[in-house]
N, C-alpha and C. Protein backbone atom coordinates (compact mmCIF):
# COMPACT_ATOMS: atom_id res chain seq x y z
N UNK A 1 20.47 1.20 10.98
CA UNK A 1 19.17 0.54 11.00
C UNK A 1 18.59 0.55 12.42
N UNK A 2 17.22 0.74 12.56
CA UNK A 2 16.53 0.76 13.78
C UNK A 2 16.25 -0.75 14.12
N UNK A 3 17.39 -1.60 14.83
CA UNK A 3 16.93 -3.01 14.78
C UNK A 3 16.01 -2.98 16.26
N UNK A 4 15.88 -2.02 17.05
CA UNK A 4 15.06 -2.58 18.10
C UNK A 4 13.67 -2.32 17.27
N UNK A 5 13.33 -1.44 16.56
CA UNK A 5 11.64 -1.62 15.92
C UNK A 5 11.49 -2.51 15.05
N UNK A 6 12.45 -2.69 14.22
CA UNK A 6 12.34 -3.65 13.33
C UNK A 6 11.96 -5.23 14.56
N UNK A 7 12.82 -5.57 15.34
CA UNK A 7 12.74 -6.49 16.80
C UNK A 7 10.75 -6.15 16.99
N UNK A 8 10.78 -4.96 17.32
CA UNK A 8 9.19 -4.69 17.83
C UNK A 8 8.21 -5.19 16.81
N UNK A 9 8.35 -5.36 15.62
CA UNK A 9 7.71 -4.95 14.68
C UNK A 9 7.31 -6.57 14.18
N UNK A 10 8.40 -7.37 14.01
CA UNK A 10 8.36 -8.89 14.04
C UNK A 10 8.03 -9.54 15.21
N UNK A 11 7.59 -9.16 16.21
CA UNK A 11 7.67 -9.81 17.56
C UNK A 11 5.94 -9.63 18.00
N UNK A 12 5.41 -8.63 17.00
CA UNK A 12 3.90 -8.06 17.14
C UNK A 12 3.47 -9.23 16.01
N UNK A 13 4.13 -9.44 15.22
CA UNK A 13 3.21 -10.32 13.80
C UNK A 13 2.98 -9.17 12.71
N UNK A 14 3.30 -8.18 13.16
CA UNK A 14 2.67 -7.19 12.05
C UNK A 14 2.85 -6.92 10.64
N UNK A 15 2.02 -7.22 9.63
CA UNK A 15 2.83 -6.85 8.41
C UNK A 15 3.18 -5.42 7.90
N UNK A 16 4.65 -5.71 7.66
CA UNK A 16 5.12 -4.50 7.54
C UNK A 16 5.65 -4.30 6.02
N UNK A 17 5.26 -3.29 5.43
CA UNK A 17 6.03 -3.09 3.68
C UNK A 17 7.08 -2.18 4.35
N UNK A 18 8.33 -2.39 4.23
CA UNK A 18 9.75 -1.58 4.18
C UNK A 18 9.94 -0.70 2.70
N UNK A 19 9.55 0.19 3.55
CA UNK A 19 9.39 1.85 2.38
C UNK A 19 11.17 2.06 2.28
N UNK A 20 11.65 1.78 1.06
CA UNK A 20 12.71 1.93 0.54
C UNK A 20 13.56 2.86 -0.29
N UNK A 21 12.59 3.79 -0.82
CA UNK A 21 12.50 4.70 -1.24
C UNK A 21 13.70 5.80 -1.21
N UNK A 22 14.89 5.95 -2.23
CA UNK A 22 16.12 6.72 -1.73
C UNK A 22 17.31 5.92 -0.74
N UNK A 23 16.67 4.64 -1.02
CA UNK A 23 17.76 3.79 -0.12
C UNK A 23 18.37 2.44 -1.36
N UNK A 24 19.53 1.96 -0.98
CA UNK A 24 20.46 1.37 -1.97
C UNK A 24 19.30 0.27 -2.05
N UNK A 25 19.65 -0.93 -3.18
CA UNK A 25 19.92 -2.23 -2.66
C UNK A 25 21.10 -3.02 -1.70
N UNK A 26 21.41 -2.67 -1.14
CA UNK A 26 22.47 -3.25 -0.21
C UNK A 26 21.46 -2.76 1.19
N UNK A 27 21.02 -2.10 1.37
CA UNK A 27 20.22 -1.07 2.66
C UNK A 27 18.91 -2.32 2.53
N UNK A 28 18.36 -2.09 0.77
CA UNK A 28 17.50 -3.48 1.03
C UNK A 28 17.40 -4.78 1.98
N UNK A 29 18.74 -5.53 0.97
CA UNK A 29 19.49 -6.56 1.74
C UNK A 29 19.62 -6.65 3.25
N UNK A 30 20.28 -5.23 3.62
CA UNK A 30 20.23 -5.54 5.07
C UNK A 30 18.87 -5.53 5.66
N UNK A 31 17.78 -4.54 4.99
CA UNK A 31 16.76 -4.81 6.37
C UNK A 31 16.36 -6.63 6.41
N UNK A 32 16.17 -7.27 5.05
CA UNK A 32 15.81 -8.79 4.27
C UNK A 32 16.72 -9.31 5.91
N UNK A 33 17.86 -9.03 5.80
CA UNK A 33 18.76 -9.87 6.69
C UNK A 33 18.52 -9.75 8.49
N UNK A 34 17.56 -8.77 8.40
CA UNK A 34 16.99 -8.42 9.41
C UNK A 34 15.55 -9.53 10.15
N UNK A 35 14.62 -9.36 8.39
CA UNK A 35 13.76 -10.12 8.89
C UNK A 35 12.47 -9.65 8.49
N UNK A 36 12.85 -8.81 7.64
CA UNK A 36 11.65 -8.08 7.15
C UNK A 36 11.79 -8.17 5.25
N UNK A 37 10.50 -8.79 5.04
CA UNK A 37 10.46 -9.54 3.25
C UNK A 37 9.97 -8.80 2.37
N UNK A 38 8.93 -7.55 2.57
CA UNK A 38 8.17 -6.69 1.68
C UNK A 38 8.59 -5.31 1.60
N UNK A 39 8.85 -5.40 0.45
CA UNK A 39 9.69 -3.84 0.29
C UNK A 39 8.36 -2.98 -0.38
N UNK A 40 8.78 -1.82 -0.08
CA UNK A 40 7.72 -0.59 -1.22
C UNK A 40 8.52 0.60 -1.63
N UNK A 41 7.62 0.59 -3.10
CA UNK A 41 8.90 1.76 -3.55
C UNK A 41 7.57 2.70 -4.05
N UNK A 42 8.24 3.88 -4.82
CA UNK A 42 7.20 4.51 -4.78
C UNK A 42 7.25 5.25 -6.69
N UNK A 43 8.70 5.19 -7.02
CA UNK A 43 8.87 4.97 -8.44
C UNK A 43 9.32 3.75 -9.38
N UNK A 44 8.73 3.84 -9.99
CA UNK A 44 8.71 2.89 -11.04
C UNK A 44 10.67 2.73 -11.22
N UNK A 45 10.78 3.67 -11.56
CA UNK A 45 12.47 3.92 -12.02
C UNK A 45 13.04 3.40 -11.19
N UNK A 46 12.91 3.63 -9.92
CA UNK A 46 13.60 3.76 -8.71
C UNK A 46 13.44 2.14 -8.39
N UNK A 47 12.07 1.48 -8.65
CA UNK A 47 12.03 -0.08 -8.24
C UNK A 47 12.95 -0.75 -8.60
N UNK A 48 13.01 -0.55 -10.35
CA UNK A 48 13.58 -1.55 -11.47
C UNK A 48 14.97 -1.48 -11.16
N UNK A 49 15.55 -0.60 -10.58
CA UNK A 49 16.85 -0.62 -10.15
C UNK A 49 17.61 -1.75 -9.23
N UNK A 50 16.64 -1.61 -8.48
CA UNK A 50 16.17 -2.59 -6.62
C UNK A 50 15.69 -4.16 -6.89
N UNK A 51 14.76 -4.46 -8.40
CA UNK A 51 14.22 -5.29 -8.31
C UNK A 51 14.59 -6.76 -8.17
N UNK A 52 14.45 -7.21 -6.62
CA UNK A 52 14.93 -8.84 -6.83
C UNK A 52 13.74 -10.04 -6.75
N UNK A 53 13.71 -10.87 -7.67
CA UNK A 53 12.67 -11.56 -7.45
C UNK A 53 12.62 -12.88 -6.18
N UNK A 54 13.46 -12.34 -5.41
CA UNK A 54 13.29 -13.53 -4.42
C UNK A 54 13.21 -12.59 -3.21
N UNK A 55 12.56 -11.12 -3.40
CA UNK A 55 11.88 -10.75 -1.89
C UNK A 55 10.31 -10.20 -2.60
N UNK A 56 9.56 -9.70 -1.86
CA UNK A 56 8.62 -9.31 -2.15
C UNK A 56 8.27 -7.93 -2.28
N UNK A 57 7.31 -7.11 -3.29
CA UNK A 57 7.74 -5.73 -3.78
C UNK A 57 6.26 -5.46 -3.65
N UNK A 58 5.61 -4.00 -3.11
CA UNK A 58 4.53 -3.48 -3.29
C UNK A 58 4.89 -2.19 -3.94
N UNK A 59 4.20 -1.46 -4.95
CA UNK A 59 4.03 -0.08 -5.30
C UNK A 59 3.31 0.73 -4.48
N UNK A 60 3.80 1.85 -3.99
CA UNK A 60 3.04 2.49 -2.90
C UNK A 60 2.77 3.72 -3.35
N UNK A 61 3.38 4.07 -4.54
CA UNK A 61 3.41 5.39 -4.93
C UNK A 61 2.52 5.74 -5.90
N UNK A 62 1.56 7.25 -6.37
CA UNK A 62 1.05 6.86 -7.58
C UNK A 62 1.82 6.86 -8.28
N UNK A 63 0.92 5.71 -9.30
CA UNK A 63 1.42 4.91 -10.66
C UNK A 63 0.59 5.39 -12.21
N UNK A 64 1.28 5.89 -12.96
CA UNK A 64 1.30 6.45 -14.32
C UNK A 64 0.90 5.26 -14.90
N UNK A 65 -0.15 5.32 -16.14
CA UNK A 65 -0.52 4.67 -16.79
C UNK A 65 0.76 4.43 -17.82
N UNK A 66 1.35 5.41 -18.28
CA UNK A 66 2.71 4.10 -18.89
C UNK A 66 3.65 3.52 -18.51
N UNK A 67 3.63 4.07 -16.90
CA UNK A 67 4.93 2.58 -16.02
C UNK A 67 3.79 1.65 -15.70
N UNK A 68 2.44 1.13 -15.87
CA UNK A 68 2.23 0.11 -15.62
C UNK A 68 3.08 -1.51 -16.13
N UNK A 69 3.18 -1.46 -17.07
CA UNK A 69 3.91 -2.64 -17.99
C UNK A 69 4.79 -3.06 -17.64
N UNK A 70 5.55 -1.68 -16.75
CA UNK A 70 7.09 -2.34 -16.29
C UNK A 70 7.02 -2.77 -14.92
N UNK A 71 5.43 -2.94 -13.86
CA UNK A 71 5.63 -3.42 -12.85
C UNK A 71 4.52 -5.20 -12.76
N UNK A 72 3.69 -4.87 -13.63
CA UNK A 72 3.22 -5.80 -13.57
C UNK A 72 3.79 -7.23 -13.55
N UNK A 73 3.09 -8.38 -12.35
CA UNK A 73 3.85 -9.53 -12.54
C UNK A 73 5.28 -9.37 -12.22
N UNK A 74 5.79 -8.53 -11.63
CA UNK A 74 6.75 -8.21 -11.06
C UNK A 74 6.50 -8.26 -9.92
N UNK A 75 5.62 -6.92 -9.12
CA UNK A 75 5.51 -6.65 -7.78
C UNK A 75 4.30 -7.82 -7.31
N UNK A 76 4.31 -8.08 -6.05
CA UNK A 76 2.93 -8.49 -5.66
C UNK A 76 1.46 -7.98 -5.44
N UNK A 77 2.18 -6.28 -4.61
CA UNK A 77 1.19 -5.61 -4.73
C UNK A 77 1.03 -4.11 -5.57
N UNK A 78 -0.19 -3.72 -6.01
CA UNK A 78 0.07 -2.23 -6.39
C UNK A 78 -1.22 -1.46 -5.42
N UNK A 79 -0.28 -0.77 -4.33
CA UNK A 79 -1.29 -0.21 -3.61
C UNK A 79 -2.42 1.11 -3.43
N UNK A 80 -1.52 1.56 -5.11
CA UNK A 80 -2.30 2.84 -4.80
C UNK A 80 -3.39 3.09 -6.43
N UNK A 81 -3.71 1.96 -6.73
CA UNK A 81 -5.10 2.15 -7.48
C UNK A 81 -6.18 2.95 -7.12
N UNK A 82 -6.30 4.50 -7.97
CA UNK A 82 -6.92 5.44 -7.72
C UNK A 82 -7.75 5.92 -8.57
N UNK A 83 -7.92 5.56 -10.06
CA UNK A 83 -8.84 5.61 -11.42
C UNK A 83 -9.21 4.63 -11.83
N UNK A 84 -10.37 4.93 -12.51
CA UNK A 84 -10.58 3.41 -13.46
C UNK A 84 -9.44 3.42 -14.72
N UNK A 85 -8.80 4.50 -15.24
CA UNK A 85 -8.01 4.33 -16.16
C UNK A 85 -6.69 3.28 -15.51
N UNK A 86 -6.24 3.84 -14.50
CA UNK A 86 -5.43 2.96 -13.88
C UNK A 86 -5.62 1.57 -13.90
N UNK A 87 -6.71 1.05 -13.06
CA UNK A 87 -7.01 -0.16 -13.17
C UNK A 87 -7.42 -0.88 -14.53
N UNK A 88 -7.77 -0.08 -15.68
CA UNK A 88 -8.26 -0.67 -16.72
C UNK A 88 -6.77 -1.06 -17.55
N UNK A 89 -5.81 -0.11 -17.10
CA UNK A 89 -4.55 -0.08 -17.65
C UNK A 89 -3.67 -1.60 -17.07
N UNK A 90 -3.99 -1.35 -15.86
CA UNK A 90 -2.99 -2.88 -14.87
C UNK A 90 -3.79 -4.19 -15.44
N UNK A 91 -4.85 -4.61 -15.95
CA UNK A 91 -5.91 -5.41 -16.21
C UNK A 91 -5.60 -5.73 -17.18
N UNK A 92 -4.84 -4.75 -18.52
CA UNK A 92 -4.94 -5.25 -19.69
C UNK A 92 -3.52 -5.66 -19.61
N UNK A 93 -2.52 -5.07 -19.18
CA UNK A 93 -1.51 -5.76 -18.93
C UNK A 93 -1.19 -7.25 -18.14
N UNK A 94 -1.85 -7.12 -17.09
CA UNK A 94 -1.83 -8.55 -16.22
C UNK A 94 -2.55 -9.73 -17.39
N UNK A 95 -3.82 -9.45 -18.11
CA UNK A 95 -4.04 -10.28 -19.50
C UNK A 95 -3.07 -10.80 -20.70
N UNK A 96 -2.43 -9.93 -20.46
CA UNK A 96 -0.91 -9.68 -21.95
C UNK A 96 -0.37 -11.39 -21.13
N UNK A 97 -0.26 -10.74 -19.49
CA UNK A 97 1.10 -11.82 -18.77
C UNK A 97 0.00 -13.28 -18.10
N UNK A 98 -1.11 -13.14 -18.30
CA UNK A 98 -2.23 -14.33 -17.70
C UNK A 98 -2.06 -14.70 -16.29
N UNK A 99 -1.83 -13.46 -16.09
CA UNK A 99 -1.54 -13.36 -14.40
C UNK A 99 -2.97 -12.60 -13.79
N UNK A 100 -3.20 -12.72 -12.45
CA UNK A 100 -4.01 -11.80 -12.12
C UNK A 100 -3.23 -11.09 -11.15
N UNK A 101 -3.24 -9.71 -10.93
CA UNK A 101 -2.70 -8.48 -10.26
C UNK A 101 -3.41 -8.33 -8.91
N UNK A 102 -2.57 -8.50 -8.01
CA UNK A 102 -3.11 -7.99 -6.61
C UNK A 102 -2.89 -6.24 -6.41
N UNK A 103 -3.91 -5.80 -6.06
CA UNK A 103 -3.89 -4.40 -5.69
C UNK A 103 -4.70 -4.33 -4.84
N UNK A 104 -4.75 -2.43 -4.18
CA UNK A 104 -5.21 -1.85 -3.12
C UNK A 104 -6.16 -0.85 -3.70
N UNK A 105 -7.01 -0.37 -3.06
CA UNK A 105 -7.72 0.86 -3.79
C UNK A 105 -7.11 1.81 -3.09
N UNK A 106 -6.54 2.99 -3.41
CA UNK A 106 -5.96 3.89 -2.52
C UNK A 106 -7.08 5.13 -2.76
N UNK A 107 -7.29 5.62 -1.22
CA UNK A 107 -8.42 6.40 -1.00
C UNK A 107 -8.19 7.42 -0.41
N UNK A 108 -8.78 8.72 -0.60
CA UNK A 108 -8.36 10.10 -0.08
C UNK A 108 -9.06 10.47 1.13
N UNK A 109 -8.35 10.46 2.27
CA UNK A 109 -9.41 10.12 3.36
C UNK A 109 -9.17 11.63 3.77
N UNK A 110 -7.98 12.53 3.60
CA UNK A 110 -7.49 13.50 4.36
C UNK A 110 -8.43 15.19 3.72
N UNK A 111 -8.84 15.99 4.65
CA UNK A 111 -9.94 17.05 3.85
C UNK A 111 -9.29 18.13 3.55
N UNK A 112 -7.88 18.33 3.97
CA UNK A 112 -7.23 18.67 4.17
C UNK A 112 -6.33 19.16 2.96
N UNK A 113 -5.50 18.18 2.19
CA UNK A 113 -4.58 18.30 2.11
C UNK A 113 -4.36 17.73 0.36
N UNK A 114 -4.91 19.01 -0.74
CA UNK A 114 -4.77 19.12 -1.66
C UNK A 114 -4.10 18.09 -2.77
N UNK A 115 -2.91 17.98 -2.62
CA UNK A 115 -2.08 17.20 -2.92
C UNK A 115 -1.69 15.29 -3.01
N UNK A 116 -2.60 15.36 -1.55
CA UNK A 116 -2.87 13.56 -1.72
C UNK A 116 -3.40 13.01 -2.90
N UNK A 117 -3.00 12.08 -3.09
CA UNK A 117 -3.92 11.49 -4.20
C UNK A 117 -5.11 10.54 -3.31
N UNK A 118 -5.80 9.60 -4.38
CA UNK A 118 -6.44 8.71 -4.21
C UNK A 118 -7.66 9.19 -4.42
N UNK A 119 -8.41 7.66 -4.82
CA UNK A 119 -10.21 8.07 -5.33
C UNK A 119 -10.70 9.00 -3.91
N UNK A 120 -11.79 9.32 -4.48
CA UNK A 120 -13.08 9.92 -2.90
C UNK A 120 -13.28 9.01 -2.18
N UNK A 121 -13.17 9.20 -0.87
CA UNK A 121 -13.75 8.19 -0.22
C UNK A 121 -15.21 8.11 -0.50
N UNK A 122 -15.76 9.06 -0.11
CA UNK A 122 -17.11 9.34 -0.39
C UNK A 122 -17.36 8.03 -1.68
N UNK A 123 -16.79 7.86 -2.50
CA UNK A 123 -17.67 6.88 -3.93
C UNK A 123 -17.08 5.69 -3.87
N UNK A 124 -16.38 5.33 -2.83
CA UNK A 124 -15.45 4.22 -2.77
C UNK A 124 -16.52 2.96 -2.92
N UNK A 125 -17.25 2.57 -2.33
CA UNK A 125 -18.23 1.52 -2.80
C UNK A 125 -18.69 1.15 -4.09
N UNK A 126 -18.83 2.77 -5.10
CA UNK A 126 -19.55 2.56 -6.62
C UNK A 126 -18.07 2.04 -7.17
N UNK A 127 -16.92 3.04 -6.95
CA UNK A 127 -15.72 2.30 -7.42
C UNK A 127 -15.35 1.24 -7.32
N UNK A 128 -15.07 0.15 -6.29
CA UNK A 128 -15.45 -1.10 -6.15
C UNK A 128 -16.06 -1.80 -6.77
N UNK A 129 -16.96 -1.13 -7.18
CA UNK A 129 -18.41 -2.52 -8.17
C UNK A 129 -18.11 -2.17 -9.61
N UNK A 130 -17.33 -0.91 -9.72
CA UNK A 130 -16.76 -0.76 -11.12
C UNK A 130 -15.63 -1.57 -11.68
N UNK A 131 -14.90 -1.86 -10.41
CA UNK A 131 -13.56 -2.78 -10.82
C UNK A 131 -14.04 -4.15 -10.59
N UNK A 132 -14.96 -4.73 -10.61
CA UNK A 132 -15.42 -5.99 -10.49
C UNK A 132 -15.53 -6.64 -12.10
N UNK A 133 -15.46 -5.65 -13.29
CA UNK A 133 -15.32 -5.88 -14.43
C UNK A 133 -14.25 -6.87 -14.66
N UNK A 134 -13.29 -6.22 -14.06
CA UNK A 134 -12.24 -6.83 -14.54
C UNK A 134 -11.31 -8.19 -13.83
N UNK A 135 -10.87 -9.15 -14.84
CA UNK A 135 -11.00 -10.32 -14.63
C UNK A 135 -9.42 -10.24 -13.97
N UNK A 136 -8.44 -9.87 -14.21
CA UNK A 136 -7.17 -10.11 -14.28
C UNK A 136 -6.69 -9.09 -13.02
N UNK A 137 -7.57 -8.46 -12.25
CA UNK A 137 -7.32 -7.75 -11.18
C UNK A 137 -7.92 -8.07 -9.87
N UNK A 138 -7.50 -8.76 -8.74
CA UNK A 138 -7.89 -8.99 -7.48
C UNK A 138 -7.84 -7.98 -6.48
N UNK A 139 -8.43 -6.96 -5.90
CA UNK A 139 -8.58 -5.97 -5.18
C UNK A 139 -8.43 -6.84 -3.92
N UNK A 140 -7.69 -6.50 -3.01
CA UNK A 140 -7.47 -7.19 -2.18
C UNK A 140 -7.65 -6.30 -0.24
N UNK A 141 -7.89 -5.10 -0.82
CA UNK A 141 -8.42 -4.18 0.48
C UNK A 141 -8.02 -2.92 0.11
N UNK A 142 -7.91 -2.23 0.72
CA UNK A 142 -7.99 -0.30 0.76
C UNK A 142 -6.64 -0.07 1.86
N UNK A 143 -6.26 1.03 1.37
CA UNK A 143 -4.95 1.48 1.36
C UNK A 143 -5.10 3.41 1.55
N UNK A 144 -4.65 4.12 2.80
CA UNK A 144 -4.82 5.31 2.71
C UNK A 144 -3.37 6.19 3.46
N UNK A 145 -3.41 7.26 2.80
CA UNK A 145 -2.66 8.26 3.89
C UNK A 145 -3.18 9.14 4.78
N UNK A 146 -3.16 9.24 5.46
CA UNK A 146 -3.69 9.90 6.92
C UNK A 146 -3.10 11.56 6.30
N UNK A 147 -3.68 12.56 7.25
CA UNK A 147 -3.60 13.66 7.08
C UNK A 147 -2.53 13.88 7.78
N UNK A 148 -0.73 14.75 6.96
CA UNK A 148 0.16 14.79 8.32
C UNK A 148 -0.37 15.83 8.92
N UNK A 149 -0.17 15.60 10.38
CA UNK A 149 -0.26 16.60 11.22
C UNK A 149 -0.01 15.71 12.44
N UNK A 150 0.22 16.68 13.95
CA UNK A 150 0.19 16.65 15.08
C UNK A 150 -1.23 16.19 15.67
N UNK A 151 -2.10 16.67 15.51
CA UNK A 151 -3.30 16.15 15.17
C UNK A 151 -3.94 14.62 15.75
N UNK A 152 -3.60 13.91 16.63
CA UNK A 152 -3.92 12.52 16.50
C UNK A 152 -5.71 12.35 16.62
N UNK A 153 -6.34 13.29 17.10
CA UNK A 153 -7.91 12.90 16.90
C UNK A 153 -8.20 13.07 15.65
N UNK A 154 -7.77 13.64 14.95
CA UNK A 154 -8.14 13.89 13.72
C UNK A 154 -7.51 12.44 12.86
N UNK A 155 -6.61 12.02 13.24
CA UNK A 155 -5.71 10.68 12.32
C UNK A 155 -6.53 9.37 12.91
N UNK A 156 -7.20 9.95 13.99
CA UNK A 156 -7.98 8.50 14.56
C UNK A 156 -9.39 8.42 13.56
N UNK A 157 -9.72 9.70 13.59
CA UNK A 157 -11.00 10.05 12.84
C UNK A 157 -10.95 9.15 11.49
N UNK A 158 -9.93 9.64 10.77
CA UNK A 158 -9.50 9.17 9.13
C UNK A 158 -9.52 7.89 9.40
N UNK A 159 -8.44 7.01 10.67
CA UNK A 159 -8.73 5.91 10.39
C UNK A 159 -10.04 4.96 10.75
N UNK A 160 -10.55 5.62 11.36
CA UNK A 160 -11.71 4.54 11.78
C UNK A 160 -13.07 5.17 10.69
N UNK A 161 -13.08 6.17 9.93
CA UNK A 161 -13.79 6.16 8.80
C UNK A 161 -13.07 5.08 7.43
N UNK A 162 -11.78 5.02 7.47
CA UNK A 162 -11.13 3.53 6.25
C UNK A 162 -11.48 2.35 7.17
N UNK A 163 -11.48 1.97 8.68
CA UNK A 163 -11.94 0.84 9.22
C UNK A 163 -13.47 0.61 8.71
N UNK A 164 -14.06 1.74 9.49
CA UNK A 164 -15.61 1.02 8.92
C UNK A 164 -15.82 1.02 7.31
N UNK A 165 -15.33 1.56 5.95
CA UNK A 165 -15.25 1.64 5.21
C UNK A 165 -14.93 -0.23 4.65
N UNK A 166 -13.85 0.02 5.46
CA UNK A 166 -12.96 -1.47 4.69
C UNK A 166 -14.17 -2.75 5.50
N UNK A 167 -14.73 -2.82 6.32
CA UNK A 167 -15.49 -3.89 7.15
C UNK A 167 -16.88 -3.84 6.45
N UNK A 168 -17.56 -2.60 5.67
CA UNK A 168 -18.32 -2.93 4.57
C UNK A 168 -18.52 -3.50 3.66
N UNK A 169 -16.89 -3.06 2.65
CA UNK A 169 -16.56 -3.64 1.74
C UNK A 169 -15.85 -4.95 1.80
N UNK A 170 -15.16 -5.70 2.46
CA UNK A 170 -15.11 -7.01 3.26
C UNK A 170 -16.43 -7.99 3.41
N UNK A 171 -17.54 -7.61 3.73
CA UNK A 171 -18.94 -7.63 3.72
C UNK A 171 -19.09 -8.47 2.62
N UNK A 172 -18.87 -7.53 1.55
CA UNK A 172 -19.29 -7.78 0.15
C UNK A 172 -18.29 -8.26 -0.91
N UNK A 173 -16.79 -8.19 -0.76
CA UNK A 173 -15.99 -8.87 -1.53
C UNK A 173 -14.63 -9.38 -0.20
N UNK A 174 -15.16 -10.94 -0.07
CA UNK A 174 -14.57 -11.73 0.75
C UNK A 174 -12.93 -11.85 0.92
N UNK A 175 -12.89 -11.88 -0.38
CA UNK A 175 -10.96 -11.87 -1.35
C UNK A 175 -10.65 -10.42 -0.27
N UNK A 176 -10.75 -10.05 0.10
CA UNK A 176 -9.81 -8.63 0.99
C UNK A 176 -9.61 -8.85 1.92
N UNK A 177 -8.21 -8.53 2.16
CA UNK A 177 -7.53 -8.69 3.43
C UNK A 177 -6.62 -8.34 4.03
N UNK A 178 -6.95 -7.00 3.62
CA UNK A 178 -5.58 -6.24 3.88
C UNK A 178 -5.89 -4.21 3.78
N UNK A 179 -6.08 -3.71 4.94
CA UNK A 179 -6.39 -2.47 5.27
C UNK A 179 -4.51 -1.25 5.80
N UNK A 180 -4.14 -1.22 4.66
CA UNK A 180 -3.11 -0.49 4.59
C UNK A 180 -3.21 0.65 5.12
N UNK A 181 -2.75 1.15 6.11
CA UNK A 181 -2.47 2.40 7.07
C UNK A 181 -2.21 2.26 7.99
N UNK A 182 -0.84 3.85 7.77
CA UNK A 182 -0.12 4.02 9.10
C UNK A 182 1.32 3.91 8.88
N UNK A 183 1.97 5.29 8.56
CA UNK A 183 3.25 5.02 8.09
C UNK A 183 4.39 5.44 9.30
N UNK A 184 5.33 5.93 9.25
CA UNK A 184 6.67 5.67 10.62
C UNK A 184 6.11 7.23 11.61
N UNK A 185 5.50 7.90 11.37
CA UNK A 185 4.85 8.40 12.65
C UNK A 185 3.22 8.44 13.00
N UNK A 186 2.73 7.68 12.29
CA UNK A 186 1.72 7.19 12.86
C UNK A 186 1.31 5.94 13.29
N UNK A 187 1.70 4.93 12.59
CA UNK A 187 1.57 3.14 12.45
C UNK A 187 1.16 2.56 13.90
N UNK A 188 1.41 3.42 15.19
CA UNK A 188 0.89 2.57 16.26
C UNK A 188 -0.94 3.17 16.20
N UNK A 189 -1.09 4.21 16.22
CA UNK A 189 -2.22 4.57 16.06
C UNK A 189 -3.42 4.13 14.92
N UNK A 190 -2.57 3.65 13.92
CA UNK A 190 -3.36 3.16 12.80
C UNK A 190 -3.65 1.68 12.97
N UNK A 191 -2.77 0.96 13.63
CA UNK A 191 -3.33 -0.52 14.15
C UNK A 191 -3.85 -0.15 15.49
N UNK A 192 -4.16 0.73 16.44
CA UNK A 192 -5.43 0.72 17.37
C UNK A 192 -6.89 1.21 16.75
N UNK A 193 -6.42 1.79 15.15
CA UNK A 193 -7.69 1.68 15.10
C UNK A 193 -7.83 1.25 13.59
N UNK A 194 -7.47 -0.45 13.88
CA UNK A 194 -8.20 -1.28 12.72
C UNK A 194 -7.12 -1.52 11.76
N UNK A 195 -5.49 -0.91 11.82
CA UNK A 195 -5.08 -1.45 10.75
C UNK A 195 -4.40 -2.59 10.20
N UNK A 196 -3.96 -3.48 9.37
CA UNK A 196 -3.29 -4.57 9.63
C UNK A 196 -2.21 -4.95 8.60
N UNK A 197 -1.38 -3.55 7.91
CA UNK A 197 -0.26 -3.31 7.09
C UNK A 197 0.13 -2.24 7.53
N UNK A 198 1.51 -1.71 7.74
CA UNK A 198 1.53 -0.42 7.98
C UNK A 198 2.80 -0.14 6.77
N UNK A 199 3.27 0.93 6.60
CA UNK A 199 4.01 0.71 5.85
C UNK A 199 4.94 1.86 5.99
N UNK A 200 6.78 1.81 6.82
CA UNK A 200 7.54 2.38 7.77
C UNK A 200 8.52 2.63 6.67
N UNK A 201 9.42 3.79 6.86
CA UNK A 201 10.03 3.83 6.15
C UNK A 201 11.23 4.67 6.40
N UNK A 202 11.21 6.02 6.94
CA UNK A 202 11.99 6.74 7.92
C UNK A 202 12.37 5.86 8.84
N UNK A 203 11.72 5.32 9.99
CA UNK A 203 11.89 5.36 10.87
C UNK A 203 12.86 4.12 11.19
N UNK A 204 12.72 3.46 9.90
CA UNK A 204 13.40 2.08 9.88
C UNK A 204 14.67 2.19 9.87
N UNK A 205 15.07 3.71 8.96
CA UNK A 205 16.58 3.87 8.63
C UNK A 205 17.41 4.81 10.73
N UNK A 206 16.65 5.23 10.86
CA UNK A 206 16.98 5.48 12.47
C UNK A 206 17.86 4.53 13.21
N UNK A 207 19.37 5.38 13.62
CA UNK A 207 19.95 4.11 14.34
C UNK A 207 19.48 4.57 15.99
């Protein structure tokens, strides 16, 4: 375990989701014993294995409309809401449990790089006023992956287009509070420009 970042990382205030992903529950445990409470996984399969209800769990990965059921009211957060089918899917489930669902809108900021998911940034505002339908879902801020690369003007670029993005939409739905980006080789760069979750996961397992 990397306990001097993990040390850095609690000593900043920063919230951090511990990307767990391919790591035991016992690896869990230890970072918990470390000092760090929010885990993220990125399969459904892979959570339910891990799942303890006395730490805290975000979905970071995309999420299939038929593993919704098995995370809802489980995790706290689901960060990578990217369709309206998605969200219409987590909504009717969080109704089943009379819970309301905290999530992220996850947004494709990178021009790059085929394979990312997440809505357009470009429509991210109409999307927003589309999920306002629904009663049983609290959108709670925007959530992105940066383009990998060497690149850092270009990763500054991405993030300060999701900063001013997220300080719009903040504007207009108060309930948000939480601008996700910046994972274990970028995360210092993504909180200089604007972020205030990062979410580490390599870099944590580094002795």
């Amino acid at each position: 375990m990397n306990e001097s970042l993990i040390k850095e990382l609690l000593d900043k205030n920063i919230r951090v989701v511990a990307v767990t992903k391919k790591h035991t529950k016992a690896e869990v445990d230890q970072l918990h014993a470390l000092g760090l409470s929010t885990f993220g996984e990125n399969r459904v399969q892979e959570f339910l294995t891990k799942y303890d209800p006395n730490y805290h769990w975000h979905i970071i990965g995309h999420l299939q409309t038929n593993k919704v059921k098995y995370v809802v009211g489980k995790v706290d957060m689901i960060e990578s809401v990217d369709s309206l089918k998605l969200a219409k899917e987590i909504n009717k489930q969080a109704t089943k449990l009379g819970i309301v669902q905290d999530v992220l809108v996850e947004l494709k900021v990178t021009k790059t790089d085929e394979n990312k998911t997440g809505y357009p940034i470009e429509g991210a505002m109409d999307f927003l006023k589309e999920l306002e339908s629904f009663d049983h879902i609290c959108v709670k801020g925007l959530m992105c992956i940066a383009t990998h690369t060497d690149d850092e003007a270009l990763n500054a670029k991405e993030f300060d287009e999701m900063k001013a993005l997220y300080d719009q939409a903040k504007a207009k739905y108060p309930q948000m509070d939480t601008l996700s980006m910046g994972m274990s080789h970028d995360w210092r760069l993504a909180l200089a420009h604007g972020s205030n979750q990062v979410r580490i996961g390599t870099a944590l397992f580094q002795s």
